[in-house]
N, C-alpha and C. Protein backbone atom coordinates (compact mmCIF):
# COMPACT_ATOMS: atom_id res chain seq x y z
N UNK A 1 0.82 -1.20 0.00
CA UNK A 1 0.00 0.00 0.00
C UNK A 1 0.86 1.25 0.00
N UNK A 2 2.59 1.48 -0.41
CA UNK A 2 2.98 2.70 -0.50
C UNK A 2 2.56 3.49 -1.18
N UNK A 3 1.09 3.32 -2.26
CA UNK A 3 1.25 4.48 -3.26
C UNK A 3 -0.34 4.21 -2.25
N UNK A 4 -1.13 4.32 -1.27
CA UNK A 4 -2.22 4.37 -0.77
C UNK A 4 -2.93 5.72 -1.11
N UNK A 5 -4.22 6.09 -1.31
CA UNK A 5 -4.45 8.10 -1.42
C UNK A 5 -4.22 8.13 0.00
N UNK A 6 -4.37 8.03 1.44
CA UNK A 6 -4.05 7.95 2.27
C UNK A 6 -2.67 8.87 2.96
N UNK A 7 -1.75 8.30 2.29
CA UNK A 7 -0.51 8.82 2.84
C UNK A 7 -0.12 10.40 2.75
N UNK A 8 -0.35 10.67 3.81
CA UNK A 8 0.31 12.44 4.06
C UNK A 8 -1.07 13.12 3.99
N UNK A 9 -2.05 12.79 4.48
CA UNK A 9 -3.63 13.12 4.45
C UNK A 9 -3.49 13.28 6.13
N UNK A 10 -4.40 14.11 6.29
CA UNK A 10 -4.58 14.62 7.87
C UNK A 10 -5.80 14.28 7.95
N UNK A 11 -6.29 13.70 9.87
CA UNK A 11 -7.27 13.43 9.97
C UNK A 11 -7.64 13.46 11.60
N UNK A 12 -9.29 13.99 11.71
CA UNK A 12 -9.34 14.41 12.94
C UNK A 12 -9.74 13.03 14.12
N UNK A 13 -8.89 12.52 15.10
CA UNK A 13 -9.57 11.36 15.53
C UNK A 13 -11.12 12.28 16.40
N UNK A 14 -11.52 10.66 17.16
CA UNK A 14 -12.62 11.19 17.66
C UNK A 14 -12.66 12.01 19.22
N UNK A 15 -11.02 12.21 19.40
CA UNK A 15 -10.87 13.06 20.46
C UNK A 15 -10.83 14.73 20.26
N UNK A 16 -10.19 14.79 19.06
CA UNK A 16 -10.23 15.73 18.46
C UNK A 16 -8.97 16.41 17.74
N UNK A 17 -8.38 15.57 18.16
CA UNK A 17 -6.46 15.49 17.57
C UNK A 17 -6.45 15.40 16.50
N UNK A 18 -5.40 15.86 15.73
CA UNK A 18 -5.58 16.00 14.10
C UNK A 18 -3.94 15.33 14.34
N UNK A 19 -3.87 13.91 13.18
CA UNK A 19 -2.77 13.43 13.06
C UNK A 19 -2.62 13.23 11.37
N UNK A 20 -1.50 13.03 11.17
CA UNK A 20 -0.91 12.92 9.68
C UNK A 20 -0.64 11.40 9.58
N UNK A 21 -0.95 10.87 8.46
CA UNK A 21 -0.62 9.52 8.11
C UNK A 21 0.78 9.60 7.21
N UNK A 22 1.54 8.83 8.00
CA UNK A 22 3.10 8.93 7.62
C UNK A 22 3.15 7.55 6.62
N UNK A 23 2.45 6.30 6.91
CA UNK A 23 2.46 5.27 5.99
C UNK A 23 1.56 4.05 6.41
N UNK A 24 1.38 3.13 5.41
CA UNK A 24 0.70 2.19 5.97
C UNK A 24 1.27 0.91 5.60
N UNK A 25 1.13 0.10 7.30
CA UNK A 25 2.08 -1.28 7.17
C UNK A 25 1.07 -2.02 6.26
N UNK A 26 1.34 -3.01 5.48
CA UNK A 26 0.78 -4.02 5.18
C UNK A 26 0.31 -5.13 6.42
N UNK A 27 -0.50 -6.05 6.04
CA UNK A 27 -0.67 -7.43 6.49
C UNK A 27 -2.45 -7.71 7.11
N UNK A 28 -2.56 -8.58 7.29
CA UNK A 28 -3.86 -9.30 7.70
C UNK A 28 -5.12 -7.79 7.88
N UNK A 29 -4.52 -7.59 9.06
CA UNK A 29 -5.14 -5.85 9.46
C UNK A 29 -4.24 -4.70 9.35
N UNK A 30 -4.10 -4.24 8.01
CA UNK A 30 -3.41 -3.37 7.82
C UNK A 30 -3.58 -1.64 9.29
N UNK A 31 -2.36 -1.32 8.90
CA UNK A 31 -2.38 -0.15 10.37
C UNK A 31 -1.69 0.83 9.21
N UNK A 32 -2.51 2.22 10.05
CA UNK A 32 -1.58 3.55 9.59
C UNK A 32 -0.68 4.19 10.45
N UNK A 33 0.13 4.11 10.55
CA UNK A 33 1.69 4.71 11.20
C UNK A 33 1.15 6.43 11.14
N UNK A 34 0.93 7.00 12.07
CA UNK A 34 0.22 8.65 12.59
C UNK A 34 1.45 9.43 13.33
N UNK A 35 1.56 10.77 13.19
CA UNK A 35 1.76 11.53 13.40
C UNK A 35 1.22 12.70 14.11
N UNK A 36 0.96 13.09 15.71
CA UNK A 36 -0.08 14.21 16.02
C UNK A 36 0.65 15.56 15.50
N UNK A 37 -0.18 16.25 15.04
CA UNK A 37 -0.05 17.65 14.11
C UNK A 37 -0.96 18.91 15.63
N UNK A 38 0.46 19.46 15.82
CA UNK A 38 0.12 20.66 16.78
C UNK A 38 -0.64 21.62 16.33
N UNK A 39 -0.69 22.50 16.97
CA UNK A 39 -1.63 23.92 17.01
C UNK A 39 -0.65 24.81 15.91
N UNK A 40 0.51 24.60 15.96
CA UNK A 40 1.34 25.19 14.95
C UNK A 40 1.95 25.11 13.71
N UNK A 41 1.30 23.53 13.35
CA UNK A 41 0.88 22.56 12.40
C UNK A 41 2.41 21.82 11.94
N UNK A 42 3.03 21.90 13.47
CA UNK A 42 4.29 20.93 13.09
C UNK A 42 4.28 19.38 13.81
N UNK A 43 4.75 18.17 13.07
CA UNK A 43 4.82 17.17 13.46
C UNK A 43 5.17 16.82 14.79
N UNK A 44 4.65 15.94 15.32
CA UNK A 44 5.49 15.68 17.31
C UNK A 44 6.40 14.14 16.09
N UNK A 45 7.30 14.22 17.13
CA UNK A 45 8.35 13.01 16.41
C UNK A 45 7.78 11.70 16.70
N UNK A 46 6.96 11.70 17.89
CA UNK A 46 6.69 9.82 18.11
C UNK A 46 5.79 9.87 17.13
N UNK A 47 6.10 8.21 16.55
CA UNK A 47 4.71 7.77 15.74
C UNK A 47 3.70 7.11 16.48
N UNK A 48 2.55 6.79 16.06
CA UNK A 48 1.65 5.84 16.75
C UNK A 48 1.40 5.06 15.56
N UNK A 49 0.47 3.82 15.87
CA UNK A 49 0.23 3.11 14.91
C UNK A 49 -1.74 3.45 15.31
N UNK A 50 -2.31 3.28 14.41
CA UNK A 50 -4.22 2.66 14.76
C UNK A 50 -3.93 1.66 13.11
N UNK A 51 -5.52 1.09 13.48
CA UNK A 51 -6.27 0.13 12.41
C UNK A 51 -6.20 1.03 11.21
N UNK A 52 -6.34 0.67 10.31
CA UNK A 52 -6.82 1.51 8.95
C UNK A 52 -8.10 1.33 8.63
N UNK A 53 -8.88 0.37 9.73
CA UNK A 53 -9.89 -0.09 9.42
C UNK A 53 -11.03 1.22 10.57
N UNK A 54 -10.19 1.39 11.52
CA UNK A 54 -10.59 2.41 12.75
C UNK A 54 -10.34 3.94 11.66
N UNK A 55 -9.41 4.21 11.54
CA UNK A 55 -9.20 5.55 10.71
C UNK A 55 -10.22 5.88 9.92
N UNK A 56 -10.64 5.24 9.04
CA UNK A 56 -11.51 5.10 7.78
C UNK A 56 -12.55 5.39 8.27
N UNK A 57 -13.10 4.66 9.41
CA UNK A 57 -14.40 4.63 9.90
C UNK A 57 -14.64 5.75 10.88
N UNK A 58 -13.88 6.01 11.99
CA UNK A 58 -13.85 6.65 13.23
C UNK A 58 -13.68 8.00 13.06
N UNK A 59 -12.53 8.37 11.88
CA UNK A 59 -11.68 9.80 12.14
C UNK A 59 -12.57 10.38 10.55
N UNK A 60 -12.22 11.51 10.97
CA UNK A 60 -12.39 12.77 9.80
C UNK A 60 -11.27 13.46 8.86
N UNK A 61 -11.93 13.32 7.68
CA UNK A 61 -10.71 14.09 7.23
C UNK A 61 -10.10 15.61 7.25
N UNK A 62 -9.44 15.62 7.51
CA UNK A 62 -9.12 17.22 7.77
C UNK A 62 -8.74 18.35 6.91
N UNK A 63 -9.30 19.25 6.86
CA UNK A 63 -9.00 19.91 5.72
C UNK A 63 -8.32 20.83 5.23
């Protein structure tokens, strides 16, 4: 899934955090590797992983 539309798309979870999708692993239940995007719209360095199946469904896209 490296060429996913997905990748480098911002999205609001349902807390209200807006994270960047840095990439998505392959396999059984694919996951998107996230990024939280500050108030100043710069990256925090840890990644997180969620479902791609949770993203899709749960979060918003951001615009």
């Amino acid at each position: 899934m490296a060429n996913s539309p997905h990748i480098y798309k911002r999205f609001i979870l349902p807390s209200g955090k807006v994270v960047e999708v840095r990439r998505i692993e392959q396999g059984a239940n694919p996951e998107a590797v996230v990024r939280e995007v500050n108030e100043n719209d710069q990256l925090a360095p840890r990644e997180d992983t969620l479902t791609l199946r949770f993203l899709l469904a749960h979060c918003k896209k951001a615009l």
